[in-house]
N, C-alpha and C. Protein backbone atom coordinates (compact mmCIF):
# COMPACT_ATOMS: atom_id res chain seq x y z
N UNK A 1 45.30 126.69 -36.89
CA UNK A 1 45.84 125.54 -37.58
C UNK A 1 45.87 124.33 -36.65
N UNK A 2 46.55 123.34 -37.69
CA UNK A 2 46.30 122.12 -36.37
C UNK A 2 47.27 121.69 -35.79
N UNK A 3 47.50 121.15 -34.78
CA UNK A 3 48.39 120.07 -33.69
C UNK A 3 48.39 119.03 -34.26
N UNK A 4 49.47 118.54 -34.86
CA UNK A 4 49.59 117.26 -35.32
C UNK A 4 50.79 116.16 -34.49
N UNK A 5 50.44 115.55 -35.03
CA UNK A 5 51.73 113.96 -34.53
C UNK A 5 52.46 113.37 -35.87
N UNK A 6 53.32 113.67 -35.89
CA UNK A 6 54.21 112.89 -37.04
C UNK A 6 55.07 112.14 -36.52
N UNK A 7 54.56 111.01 -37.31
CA UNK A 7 55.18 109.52 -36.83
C UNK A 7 56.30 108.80 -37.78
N UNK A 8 57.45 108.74 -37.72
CA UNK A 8 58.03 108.31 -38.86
C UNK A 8 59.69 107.78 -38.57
N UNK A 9 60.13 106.42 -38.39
CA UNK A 9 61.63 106.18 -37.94
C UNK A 9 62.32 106.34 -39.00
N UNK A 10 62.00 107.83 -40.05
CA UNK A 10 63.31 108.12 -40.85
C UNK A 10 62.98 109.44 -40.62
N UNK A 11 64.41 109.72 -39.90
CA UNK A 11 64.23 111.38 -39.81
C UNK A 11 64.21 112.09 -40.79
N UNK A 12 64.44 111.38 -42.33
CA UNK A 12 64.74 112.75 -42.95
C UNK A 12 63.33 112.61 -43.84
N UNK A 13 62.37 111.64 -43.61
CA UNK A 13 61.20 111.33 -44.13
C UNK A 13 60.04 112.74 -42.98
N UNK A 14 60.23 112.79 -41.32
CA UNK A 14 60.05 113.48 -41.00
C UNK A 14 60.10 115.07 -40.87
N UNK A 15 61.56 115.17 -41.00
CA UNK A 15 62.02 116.06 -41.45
C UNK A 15 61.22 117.15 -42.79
N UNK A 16 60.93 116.04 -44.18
CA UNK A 16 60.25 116.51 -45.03
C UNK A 16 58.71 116.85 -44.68
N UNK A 17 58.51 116.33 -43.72
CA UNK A 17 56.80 115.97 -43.16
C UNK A 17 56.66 117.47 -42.68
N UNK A 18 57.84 117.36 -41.29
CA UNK A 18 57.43 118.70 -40.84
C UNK A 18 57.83 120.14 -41.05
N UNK A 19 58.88 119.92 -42.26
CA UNK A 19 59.14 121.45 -43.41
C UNK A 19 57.61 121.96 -43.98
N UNK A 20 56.90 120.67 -44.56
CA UNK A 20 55.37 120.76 -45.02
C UNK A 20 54.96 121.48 -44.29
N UNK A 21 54.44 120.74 -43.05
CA UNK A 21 53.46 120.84 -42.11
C UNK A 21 53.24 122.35 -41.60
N UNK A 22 54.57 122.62 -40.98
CA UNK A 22 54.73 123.94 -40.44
C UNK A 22 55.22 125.07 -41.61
N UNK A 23 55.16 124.85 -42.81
CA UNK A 23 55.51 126.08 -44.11
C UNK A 23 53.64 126.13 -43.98
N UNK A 24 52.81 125.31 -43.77
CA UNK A 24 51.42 125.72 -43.87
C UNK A 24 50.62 126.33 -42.36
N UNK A 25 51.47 126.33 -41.36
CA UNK A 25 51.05 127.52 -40.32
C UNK A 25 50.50 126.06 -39.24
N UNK A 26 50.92 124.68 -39.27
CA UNK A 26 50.56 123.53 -38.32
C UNK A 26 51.63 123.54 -37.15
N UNK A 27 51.12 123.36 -36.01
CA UNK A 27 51.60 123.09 -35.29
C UNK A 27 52.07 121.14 -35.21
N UNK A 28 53.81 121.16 -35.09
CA UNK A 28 54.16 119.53 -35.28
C UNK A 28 54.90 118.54 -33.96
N UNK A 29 54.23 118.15 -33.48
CA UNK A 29 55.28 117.14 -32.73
C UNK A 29 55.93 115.74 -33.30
N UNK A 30 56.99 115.38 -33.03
CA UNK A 30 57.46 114.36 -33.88
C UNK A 30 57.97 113.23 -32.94
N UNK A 31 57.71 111.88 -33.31
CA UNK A 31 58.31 110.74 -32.61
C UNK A 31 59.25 109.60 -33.83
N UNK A 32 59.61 109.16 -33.49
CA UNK A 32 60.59 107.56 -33.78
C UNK A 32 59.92 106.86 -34.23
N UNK A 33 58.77 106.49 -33.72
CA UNK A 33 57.99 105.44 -33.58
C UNK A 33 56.60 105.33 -33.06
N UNK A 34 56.15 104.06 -33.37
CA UNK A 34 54.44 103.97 -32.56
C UNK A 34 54.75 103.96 -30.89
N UNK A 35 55.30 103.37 -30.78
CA UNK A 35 55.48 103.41 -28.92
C UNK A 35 55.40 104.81 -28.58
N UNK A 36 56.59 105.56 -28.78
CA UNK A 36 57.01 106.55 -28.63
C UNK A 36 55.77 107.86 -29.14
N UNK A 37 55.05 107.50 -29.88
CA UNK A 37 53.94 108.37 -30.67
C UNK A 37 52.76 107.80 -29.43
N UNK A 38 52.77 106.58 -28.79
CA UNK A 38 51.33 106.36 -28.47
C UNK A 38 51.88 107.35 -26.79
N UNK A 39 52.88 107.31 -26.42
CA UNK A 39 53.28 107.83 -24.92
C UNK A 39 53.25 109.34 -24.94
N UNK A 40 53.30 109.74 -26.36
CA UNK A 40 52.82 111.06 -26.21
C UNK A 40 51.55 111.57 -26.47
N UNK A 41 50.56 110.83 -26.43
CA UNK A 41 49.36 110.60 -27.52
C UNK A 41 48.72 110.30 -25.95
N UNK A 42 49.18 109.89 -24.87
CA UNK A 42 48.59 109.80 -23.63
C UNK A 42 48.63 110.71 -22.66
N UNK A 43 49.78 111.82 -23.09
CA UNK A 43 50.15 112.95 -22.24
C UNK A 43 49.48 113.92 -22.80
N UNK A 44 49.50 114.10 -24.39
CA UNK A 44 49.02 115.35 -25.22
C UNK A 44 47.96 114.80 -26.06
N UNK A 45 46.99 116.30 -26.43
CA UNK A 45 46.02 115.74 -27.29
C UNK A 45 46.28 116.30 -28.86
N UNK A 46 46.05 115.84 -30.04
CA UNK A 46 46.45 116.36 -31.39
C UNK A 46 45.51 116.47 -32.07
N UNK A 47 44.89 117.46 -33.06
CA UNK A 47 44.05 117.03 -33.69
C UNK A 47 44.01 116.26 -34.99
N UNK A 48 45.33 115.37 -35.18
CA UNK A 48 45.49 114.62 -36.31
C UNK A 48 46.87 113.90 -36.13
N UNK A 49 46.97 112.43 -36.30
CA UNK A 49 48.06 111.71 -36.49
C UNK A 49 48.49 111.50 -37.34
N UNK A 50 49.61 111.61 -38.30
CA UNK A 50 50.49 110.94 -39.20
C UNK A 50 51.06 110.53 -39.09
N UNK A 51 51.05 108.89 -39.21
CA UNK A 51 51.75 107.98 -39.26
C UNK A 51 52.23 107.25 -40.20
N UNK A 52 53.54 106.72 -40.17
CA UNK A 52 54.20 105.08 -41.49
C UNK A 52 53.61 104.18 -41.04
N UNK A 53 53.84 103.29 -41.80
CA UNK A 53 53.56 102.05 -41.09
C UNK A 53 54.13 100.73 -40.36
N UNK A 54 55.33 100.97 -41.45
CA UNK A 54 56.73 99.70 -40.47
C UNK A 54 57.66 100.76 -40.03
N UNK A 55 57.51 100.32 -39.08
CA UNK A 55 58.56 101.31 -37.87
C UNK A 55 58.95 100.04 -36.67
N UNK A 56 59.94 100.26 -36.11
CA UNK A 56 60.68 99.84 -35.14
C UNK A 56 59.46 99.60 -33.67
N UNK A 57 59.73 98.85 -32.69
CA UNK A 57 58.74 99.07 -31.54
C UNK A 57 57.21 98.60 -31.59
N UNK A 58 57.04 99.87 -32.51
CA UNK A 58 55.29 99.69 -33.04
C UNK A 58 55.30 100.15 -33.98
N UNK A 59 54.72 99.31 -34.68
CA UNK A 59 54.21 100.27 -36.52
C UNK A 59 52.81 101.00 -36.82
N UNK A 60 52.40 101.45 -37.15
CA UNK A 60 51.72 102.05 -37.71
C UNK A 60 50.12 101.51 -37.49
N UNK A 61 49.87 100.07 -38.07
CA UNK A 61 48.71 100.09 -37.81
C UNK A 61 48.23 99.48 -36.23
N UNK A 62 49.33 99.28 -35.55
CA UNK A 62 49.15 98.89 -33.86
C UNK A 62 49.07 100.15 -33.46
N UNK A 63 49.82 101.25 -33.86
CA UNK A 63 49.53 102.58 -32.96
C UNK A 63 48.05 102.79 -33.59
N UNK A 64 47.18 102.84 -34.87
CA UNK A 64 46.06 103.31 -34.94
C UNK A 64 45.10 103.06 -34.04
N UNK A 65 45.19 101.13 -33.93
CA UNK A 65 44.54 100.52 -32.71
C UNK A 65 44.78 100.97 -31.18
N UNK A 66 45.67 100.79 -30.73
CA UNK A 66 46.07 101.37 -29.57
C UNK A 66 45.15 102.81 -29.61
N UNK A 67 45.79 104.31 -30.42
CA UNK A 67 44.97 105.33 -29.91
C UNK A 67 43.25 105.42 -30.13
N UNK A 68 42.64 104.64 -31.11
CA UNK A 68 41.08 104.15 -31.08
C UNK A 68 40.72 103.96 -29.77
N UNK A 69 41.69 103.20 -29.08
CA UNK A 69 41.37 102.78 -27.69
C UNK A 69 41.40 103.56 -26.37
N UNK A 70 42.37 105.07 -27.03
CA UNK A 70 42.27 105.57 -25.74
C UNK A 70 40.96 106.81 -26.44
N UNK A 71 39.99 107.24 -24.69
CA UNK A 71 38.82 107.99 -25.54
C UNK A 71 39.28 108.95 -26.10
N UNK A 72 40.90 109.92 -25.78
CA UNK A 72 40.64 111.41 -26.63
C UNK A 72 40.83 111.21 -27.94
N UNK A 73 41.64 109.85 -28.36
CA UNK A 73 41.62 110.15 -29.98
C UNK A 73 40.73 108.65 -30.85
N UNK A 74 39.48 108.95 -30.19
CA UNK A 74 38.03 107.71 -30.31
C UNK A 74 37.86 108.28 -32.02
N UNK A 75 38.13 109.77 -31.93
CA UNK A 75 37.68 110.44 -33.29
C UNK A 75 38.40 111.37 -33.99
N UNK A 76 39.86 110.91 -33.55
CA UNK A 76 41.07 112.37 -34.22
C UNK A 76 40.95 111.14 -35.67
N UNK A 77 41.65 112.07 -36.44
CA UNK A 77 41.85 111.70 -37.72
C UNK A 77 43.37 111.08 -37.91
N UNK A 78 43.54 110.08 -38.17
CA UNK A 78 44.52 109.58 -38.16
C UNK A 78 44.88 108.65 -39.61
N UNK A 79 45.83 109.24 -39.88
CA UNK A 79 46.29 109.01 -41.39
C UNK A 79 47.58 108.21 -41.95
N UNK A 80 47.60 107.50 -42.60
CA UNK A 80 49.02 106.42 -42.99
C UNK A 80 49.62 107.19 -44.02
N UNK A 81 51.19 107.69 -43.74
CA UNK A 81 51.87 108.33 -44.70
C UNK A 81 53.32 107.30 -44.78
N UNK A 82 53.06 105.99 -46.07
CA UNK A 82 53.80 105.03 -46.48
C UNK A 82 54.26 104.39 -47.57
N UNK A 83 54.87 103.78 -47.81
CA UNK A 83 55.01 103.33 -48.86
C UNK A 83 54.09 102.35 -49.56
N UNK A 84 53.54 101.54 -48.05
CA UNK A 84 52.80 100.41 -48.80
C UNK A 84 51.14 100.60 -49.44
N UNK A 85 51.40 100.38 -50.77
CA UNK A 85 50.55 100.40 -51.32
C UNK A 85 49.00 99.94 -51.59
N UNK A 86 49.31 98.45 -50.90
CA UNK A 86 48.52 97.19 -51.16
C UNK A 86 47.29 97.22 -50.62
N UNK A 87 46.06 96.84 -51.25
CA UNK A 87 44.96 96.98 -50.88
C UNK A 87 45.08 95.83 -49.47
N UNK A 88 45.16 95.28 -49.43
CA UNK A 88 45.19 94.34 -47.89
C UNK A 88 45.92 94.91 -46.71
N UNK A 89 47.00 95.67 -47.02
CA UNK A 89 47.55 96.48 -45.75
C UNK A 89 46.55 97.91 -45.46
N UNK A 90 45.81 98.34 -46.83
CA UNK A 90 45.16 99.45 -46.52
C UNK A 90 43.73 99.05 -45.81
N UNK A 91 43.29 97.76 -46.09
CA UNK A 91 42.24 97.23 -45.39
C UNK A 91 42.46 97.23 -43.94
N UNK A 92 43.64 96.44 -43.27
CA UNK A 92 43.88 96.13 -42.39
C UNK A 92 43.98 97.69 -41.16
N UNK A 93 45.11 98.67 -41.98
CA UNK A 93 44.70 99.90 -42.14
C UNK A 93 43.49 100.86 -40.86
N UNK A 94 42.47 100.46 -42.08
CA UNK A 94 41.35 100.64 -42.01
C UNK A 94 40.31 100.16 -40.58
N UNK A 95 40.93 99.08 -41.00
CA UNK A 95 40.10 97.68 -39.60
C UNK A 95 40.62 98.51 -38.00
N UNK A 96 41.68 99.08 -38.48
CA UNK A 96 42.89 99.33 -36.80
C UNK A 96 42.07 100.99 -36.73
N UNK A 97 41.51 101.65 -37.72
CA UNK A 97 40.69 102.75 -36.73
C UNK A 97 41.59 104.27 -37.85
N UNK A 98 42.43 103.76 -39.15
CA UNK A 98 43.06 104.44 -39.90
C UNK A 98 41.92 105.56 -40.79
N UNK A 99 42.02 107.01 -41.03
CA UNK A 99 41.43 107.78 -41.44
C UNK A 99 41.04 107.44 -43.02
N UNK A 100 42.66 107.91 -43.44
CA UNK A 100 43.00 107.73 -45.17
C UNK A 100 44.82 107.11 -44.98
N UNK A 101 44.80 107.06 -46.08
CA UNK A 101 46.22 106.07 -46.62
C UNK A 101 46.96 107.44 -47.92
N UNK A 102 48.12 107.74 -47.66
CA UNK A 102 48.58 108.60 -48.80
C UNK A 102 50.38 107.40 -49.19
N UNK A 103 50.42 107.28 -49.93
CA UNK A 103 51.35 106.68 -49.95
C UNK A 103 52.39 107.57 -50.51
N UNK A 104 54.08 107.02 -50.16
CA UNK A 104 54.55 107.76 -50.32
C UNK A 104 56.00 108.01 -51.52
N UNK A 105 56.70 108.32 -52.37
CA UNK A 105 56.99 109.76 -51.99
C UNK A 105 55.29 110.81 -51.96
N UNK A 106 55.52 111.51 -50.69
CA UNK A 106 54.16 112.55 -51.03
C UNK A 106 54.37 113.48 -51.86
N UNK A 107 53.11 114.49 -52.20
CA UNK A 107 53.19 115.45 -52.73
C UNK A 107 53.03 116.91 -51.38
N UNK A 108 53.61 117.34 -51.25
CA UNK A 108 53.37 118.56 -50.31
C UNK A 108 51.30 118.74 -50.55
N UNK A 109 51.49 119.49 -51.44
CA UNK A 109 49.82 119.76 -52.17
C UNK A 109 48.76 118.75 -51.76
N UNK A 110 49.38 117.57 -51.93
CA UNK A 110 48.10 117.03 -51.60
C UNK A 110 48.02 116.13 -50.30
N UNK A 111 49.02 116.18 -49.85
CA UNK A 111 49.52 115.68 -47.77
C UNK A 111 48.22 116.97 -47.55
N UNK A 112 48.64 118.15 -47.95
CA UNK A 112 48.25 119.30 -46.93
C UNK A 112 46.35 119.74 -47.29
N UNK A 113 45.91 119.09 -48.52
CA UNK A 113 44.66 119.17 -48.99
C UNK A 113 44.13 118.10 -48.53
N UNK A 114 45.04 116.88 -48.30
CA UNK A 114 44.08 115.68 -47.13
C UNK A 114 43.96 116.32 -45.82
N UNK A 115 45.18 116.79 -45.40
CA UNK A 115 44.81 117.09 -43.94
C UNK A 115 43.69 118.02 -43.86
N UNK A 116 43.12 119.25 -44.52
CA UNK A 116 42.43 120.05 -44.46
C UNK A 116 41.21 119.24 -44.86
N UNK A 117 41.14 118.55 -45.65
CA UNK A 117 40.21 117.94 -45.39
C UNK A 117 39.31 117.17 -44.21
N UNK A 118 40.37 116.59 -43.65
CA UNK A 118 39.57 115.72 -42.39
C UNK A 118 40.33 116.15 -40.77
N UNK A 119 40.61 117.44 -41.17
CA UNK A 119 40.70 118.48 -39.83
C UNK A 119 39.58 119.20 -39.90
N UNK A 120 39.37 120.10 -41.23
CA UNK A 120 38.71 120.93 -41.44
C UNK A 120 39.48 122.54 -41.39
């Protein structure tokens, strides 16, 4: 299964992330924030990020940019799990090095059929 990063400054938004994550056999580390997600993202390698997008420190699409930039995650899959909907934040998104966009409340089912998707 996979090593993931869950990124999210509401614990109980995390919380729900990583009941998911690990009821499907994933291994989860969890941060606060983009800062806090990119400092572990320099120590450890994951094979997939989940991230919000407005968070405290750093949000979401500065941490995508930031880890694009470092080489181990040039090609991890890195995914926006948020509220915002809007085609211009999902562009922008996109521009910063973002996989897919699930907005949120999620569905367990289909968080865990994206990730398998672009983990494999």
């Amino acid at each position: 299964m996979a090593n993931i990063l869950a990124v999210d400054d509401s614990a109980s938004m995390r919380q729900m992330v990583v009941f998911t994550l690990r009821g499907a056999g994933h291994q989860v580390t969890e941060a606060a924030d983009g800062q806090a997600a990119l400092d572990l993202a320099k120590r450890q390698r994951f094979d997939l990020v989940l991230s919000d997008v407005n968070m405290p420190r750093m949000d979401g699409i500065t941490l995508a940019r930031e880890l694009r930039a470092l080489p181990a995650f040039k090609f991890t899959p890195i995914l926006m799990l948020t509220t915002e909907g809007g085609m211009g934040k999902k562009q922008e998104g996109k521009a910063a090095g973002a996989t897919g966009w699930i907005v949120k409340p999620f569905n367990p089912e289909q968080l865990l059929a994206t990730i398998k998707k672009v983990v494999g």
